[in-house]
PDB file of N, CA and C in Angstrom:
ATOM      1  N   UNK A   1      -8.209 232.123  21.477  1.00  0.00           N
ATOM      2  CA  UNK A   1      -8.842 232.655  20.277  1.00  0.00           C
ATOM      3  C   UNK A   1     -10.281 233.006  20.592  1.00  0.00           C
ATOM      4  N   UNK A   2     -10.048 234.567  20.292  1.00  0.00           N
ATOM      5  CA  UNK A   2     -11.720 234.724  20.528  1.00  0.00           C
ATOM      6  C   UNK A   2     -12.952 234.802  19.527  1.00  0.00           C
ATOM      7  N   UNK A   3     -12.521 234.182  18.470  1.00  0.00           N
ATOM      8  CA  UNK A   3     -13.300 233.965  16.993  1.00  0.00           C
ATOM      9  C   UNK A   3     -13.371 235.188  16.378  1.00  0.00           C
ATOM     10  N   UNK A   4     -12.755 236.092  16.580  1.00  0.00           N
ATOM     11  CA  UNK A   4     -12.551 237.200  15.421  1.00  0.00           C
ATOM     12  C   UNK A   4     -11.035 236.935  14.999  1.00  0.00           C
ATOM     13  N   UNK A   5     -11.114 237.104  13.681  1.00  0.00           N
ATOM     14  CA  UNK A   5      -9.714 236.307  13.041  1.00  0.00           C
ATOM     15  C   UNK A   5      -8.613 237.710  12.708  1.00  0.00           C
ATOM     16  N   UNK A   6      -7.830 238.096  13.082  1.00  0.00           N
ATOM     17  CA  UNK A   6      -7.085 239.490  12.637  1.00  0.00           C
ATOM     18  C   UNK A   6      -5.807 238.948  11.844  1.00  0.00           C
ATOM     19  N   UNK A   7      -5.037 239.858  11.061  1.00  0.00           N
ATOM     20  CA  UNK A   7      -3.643 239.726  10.941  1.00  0.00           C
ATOM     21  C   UNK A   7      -3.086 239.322  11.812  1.00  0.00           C
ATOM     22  N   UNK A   8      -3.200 239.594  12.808  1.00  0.00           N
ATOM     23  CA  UNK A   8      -1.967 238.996  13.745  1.00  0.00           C
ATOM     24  C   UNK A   8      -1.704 237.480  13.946  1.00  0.00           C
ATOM     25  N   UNK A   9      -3.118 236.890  14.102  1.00  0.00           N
ATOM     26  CA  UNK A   9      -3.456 235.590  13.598  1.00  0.00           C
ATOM     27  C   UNK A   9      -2.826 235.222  12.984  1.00  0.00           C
ATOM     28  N   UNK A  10      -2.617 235.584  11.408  1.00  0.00           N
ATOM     29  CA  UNK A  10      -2.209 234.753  10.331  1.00  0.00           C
ATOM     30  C   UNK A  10      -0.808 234.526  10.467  1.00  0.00           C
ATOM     31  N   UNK A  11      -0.329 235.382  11.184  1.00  0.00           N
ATOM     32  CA  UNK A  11       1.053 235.705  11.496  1.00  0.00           C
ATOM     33  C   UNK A  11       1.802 234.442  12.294  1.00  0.00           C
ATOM     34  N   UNK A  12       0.774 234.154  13.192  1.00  0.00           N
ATOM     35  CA  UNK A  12       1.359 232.680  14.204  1.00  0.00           C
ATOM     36  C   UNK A  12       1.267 232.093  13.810  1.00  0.00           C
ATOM     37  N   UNK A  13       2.645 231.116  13.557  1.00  0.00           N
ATOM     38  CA  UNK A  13       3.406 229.951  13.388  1.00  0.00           C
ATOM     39  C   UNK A  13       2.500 229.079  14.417  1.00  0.00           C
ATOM     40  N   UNK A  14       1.451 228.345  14.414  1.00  0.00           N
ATOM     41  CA  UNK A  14       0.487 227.145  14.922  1.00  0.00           C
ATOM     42  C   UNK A  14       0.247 225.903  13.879  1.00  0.00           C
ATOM     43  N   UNK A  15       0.042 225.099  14.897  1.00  0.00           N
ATOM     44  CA  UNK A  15      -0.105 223.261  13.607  1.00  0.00           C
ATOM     45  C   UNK A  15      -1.519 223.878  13.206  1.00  0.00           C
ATOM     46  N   UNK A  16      -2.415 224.844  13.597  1.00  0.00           N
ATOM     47  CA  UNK A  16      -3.903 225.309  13.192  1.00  0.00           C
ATOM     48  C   UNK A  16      -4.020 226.012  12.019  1.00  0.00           C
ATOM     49  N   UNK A  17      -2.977 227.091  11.886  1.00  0.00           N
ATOM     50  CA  UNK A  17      -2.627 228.313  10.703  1.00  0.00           C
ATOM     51  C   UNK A  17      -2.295 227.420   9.220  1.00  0.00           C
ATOM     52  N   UNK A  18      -3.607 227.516   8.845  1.00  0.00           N
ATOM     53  CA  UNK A  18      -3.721 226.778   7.567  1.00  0.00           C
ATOM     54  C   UNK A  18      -3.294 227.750   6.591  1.00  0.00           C
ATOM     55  N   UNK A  19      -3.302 229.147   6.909  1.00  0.00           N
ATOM     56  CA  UNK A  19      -2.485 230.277   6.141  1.00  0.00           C
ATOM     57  C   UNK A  19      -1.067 230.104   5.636  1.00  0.00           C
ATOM     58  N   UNK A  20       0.184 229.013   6.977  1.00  0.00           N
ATOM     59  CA  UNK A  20       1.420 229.118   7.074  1.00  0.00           C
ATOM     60  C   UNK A  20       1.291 227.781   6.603  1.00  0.00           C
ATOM     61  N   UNK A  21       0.981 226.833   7.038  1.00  0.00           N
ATOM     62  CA  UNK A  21       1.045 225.703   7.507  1.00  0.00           C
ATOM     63  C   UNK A  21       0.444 224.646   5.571  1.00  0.00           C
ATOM     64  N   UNK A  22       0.618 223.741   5.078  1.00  0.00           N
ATOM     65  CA  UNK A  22      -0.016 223.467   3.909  1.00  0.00           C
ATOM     66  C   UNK A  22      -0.834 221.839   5.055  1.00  0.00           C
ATOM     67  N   UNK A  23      -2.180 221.062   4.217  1.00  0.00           N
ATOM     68  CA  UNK A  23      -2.539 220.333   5.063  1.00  0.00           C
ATOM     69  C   UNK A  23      -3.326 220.880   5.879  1.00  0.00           C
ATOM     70  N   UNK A  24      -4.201 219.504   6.458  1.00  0.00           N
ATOM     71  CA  UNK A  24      -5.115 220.269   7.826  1.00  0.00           C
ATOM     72  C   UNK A  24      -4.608 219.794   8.989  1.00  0.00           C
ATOM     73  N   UNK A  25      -5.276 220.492   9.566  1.00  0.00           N
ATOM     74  CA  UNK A  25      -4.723 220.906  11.388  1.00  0.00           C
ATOM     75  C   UNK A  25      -4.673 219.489  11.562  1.00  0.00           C
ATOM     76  N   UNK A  26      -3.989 219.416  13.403  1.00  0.00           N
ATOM     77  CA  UNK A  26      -3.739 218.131  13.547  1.00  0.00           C
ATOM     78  C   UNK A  26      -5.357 217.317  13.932  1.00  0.00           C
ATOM     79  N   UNK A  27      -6.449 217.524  14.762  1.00  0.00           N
ATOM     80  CA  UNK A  27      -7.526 217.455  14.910  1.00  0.00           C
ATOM     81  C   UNK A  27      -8.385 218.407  14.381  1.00  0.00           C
ATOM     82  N   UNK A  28      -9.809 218.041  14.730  1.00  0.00           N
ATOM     83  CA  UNK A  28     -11.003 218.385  14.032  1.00  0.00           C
ATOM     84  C   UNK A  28     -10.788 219.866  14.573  1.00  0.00           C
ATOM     85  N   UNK A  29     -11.576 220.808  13.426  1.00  0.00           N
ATOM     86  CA  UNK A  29     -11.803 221.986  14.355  1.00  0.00           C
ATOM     87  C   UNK A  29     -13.231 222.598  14.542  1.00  0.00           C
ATOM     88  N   UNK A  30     -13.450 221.813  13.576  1.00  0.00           N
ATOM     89  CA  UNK A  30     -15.245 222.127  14.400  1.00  0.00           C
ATOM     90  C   UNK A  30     -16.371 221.124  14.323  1.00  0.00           C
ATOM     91  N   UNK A  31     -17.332 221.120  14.735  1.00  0.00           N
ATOM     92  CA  UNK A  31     -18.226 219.470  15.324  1.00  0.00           C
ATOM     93  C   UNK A  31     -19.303 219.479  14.502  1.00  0.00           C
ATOM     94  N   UNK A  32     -20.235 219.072  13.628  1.00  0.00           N
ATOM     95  CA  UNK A  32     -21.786 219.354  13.194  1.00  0.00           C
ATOM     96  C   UNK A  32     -22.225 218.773  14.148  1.00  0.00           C
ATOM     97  N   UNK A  33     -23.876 219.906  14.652  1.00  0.00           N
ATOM     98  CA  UNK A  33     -24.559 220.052  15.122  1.00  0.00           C
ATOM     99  C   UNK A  33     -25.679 218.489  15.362  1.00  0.00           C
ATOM    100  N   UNK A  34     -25.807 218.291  16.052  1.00  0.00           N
ATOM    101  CA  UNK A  34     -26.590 217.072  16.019  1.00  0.00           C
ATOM    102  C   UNK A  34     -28.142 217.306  14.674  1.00  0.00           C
ATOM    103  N   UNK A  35     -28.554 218.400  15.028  1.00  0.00           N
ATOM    104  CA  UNK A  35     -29.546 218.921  13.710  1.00  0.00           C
ATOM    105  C   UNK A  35     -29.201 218.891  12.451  1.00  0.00           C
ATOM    106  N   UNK A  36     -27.682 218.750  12.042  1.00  0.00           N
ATOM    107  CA  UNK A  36     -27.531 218.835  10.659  1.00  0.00           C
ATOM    108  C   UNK A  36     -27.132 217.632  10.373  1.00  0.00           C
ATOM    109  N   UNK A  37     -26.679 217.055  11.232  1.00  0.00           N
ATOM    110  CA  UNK A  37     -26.194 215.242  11.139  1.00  0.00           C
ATOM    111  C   UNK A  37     -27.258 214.705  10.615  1.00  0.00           C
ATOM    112  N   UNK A  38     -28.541 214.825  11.153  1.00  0.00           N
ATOM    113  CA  UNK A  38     -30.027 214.630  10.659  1.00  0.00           C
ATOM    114  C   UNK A  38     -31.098 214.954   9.432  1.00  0.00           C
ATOM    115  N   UNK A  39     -30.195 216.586   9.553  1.00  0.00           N
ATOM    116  CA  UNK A  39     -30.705 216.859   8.373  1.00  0.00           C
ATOM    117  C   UNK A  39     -30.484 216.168   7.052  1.00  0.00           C
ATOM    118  N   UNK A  40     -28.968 216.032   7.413  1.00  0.00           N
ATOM    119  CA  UNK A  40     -28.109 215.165   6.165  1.00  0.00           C
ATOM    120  C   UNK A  40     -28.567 213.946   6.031  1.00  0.00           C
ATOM    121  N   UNK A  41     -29.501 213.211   6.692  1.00  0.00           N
ATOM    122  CA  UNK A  41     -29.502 211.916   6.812  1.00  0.00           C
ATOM    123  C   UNK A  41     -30.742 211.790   6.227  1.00  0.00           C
ATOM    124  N   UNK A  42     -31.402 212.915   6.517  1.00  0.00           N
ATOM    125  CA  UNK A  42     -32.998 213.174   6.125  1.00  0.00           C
ATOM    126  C   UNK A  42     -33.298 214.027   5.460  1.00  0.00           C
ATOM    127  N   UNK A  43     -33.004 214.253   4.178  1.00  0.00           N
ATOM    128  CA  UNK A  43     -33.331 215.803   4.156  1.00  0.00           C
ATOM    129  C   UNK A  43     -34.298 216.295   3.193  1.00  0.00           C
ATOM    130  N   UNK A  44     -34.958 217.351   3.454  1.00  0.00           N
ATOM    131  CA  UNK A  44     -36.204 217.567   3.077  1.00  0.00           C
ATOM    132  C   UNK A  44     -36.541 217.256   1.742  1.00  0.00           C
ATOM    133  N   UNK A  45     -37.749 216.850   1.578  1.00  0.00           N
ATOM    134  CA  UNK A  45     -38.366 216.638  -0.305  1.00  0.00           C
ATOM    135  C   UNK A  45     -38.674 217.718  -0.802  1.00  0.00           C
ATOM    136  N   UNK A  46     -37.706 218.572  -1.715  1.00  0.00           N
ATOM    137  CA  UNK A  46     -38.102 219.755  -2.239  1.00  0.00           C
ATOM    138  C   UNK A  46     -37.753 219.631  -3.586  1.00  0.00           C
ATOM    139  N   UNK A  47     -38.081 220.905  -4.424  1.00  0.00           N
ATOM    140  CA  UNK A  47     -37.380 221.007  -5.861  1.00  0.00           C
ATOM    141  C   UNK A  47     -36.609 221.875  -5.829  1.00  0.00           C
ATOM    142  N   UNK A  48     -36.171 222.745  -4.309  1.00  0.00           N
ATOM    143  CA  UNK A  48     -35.031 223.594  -4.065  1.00  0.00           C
ATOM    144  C   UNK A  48     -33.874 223.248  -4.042  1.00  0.00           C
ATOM    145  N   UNK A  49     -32.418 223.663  -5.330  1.00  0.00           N
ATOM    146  CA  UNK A  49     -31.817 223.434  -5.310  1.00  0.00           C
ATOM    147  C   UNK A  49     -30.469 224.202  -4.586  1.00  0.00           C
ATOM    148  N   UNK A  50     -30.552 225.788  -4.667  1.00  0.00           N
ATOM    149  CA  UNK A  50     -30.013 226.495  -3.917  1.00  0.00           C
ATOM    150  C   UNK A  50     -30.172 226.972  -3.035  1.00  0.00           C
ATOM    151  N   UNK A  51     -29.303 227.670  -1.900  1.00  0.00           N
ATOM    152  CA  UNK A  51     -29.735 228.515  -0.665  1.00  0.00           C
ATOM    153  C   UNK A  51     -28.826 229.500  -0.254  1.00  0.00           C
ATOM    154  N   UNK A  52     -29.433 230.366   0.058  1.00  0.00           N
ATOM    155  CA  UNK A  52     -28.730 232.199   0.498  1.00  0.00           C
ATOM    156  C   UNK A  52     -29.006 231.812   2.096  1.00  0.00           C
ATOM    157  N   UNK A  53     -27.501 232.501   2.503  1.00  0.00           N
ATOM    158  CA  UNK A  53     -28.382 232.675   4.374  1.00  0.00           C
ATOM    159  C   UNK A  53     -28.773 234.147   4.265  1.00  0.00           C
ATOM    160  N   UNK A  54     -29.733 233.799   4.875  1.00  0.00           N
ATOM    161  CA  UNK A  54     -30.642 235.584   5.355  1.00  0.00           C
ATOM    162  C   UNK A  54     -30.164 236.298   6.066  1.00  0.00           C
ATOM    163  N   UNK A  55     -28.895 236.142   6.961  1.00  0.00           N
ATOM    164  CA  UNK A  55     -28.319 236.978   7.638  1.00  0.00           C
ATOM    165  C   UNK A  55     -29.307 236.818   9.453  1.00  0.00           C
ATOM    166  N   UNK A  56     -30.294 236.255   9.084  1.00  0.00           N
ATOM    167  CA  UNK A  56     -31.050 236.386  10.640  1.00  0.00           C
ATOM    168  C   UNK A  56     -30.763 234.678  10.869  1.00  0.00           C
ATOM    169  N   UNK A  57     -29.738 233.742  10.658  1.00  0.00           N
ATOM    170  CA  UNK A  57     -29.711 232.752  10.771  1.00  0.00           C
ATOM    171  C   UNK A  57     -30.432 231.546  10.024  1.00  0.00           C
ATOM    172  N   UNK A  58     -31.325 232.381   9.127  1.00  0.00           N
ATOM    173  CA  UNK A  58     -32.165 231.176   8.633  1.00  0.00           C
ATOM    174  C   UNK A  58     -31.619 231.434   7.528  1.00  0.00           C
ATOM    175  N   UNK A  59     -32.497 230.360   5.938  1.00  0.00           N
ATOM    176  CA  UNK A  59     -32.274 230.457   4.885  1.00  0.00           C
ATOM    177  C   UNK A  59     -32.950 230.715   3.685  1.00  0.00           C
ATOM    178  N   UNK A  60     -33.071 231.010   2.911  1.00  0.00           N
ATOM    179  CA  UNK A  60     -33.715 231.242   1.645  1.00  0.00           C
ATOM    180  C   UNK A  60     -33.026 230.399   0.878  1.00  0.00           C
ATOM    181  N   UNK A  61     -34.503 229.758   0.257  1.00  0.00           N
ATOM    182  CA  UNK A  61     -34.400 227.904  -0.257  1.00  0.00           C
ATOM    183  C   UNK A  61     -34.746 228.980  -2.056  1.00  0.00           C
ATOM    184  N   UNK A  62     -34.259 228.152  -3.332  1.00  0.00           N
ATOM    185  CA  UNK A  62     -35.313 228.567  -4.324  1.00  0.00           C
ATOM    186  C   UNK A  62     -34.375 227.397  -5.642  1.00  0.00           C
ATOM    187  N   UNK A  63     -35.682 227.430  -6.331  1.00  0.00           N
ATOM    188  CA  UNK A  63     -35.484 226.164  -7.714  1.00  0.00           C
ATOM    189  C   UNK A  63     -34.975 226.913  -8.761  1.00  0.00           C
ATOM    190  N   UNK A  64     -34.584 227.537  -9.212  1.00  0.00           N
ATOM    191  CA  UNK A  64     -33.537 228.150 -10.381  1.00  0.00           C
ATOM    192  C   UNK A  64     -32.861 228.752 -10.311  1.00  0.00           C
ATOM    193  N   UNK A  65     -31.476 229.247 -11.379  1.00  0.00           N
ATOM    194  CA  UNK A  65     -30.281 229.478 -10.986  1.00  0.00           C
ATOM    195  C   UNK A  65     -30.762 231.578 -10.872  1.00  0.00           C
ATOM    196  N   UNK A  66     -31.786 231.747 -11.468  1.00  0.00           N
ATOM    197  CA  UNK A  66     -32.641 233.040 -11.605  1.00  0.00           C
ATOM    198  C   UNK A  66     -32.997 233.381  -9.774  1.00  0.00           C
ATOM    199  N   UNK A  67     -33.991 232.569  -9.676  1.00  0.00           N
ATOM    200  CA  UNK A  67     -34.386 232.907  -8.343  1.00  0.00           C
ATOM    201  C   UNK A  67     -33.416 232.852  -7.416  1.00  0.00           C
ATOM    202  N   UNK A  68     -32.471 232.334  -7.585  1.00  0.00           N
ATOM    203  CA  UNK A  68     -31.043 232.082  -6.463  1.00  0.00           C
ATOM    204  C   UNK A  68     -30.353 233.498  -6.752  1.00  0.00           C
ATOM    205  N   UNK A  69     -30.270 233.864  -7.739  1.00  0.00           N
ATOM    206  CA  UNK A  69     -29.599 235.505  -7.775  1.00  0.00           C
ATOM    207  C   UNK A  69     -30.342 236.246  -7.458  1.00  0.00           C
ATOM    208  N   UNK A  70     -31.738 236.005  -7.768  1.00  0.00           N
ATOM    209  CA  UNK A  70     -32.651 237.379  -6.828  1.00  0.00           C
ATOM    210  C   UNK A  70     -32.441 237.423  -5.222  1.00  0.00           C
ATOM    211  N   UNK A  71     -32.342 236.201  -5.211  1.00  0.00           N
ATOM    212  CA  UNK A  71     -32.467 235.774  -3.432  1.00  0.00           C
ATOM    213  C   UNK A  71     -30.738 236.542  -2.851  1.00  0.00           C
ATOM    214  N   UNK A  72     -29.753 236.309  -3.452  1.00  0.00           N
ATOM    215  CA  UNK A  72     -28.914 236.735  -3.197  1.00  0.00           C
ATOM    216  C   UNK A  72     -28.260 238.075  -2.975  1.00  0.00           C
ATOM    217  N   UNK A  73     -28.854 238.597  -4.177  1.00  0.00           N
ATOM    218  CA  UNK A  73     -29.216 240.059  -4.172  1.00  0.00           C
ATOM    219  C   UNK A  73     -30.223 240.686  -2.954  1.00  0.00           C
ATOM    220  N   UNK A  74     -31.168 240.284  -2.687  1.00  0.00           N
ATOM    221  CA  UNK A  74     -31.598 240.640  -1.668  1.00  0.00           C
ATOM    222  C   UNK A  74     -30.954 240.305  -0.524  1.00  0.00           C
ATOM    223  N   UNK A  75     -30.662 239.161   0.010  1.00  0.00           N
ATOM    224  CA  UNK A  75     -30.050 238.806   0.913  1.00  0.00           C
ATOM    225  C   UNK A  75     -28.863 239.425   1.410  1.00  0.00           C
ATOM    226  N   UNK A  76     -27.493 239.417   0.228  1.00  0.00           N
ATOM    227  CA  UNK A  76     -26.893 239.586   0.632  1.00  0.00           C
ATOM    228  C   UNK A  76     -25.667 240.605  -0.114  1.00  0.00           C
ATOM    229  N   UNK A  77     -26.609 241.136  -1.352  1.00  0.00           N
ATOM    230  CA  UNK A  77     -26.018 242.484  -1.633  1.00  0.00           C
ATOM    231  C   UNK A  77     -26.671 243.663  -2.102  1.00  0.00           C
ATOM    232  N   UNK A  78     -27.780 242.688  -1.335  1.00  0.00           N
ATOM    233  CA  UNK A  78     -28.984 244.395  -0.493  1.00  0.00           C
ATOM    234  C   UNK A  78     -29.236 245.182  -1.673  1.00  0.00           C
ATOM    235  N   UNK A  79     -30.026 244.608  -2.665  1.00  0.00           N
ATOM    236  CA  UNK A  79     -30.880 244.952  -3.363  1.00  0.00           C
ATOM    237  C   UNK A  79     -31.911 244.600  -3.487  1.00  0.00           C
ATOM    238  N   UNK A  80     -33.040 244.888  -4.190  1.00  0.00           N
ATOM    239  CA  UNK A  80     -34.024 245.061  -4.322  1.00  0.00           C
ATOM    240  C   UNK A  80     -34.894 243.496  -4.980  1.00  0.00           C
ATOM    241  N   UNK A  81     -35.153 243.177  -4.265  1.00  0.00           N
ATOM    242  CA  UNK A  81     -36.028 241.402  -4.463  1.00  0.00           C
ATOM    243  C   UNK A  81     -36.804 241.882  -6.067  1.00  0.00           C
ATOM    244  N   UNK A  82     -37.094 240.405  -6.706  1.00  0.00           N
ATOM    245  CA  UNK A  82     -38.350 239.831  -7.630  1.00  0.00           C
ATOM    246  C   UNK A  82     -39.314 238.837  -6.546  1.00  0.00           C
ATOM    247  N   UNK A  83     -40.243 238.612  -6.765  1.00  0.00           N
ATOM    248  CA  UNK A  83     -41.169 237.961  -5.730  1.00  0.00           C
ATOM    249  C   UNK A  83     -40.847 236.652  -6.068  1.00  0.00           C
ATOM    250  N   UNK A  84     -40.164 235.989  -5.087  1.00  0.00           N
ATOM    251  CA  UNK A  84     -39.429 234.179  -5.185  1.00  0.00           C
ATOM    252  C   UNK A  84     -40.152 234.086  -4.241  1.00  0.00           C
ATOM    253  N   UNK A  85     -40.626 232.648  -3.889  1.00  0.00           N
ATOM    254  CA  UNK A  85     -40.663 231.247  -2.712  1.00  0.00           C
ATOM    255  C   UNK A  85     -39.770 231.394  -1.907  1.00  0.00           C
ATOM    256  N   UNK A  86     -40.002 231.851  -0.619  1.00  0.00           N
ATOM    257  CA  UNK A  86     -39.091 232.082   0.242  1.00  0.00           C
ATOM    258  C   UNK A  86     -38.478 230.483   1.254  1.00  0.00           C
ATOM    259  N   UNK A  87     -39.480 229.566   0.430  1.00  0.00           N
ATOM    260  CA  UNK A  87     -38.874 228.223   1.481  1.00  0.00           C
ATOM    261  C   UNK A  87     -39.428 227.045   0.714  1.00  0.00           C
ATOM    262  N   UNK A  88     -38.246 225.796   1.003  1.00  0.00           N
ATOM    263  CA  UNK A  88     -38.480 224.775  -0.126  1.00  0.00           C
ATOM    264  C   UNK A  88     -39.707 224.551  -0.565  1.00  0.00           C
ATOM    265  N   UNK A  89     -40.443 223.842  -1.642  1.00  0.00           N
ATOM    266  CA  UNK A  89     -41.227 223.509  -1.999  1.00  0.00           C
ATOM    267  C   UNK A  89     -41.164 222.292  -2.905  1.00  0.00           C
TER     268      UNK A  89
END
């Protein structure tokens, strides 16, 4: 599997094909990052409750359910921003 997922995929009969198959696979299929294990353990003091990914890997943090749709809209159906806090606070 080369991490692009096609039809043909869904098609194979595998203990993995959660498409065919009801239940999860027989083992894990993916690991958290030692950074987010941490993060989770620690995680930042903000009043940010939602987050958009930016598409460049990072995130856009913001405190109302308002600023989370602007952010989204910009982010990620490429329209036109209101001026939000681009990171927790």
């Amino acid at each position: 599997f080369d991490g692009n997922l096609r039809k043909a995929d869904l098609r194979k009969d595998s203990p993995y094909n959660t498409y065919m198959r009801k239940g999860l696979p027989p083992t894990p299929i993916a690991m958290p990052s030692k950074e987010s294990l941490f993060a989770a353990v620690n995680p930042a003091q903000t009043n940010a409750i939602y987050f958009v990914a930016r598409g460049d890997g990072s995130s856009h943090f913001s405190r109302t359910l308002k600023e989370h749709e602007s952010a989204v809209d910009q982010y990620q159906r490429k329209r036109k921003p209101s001026n939000q806090p681009s990171s927790p606070q």
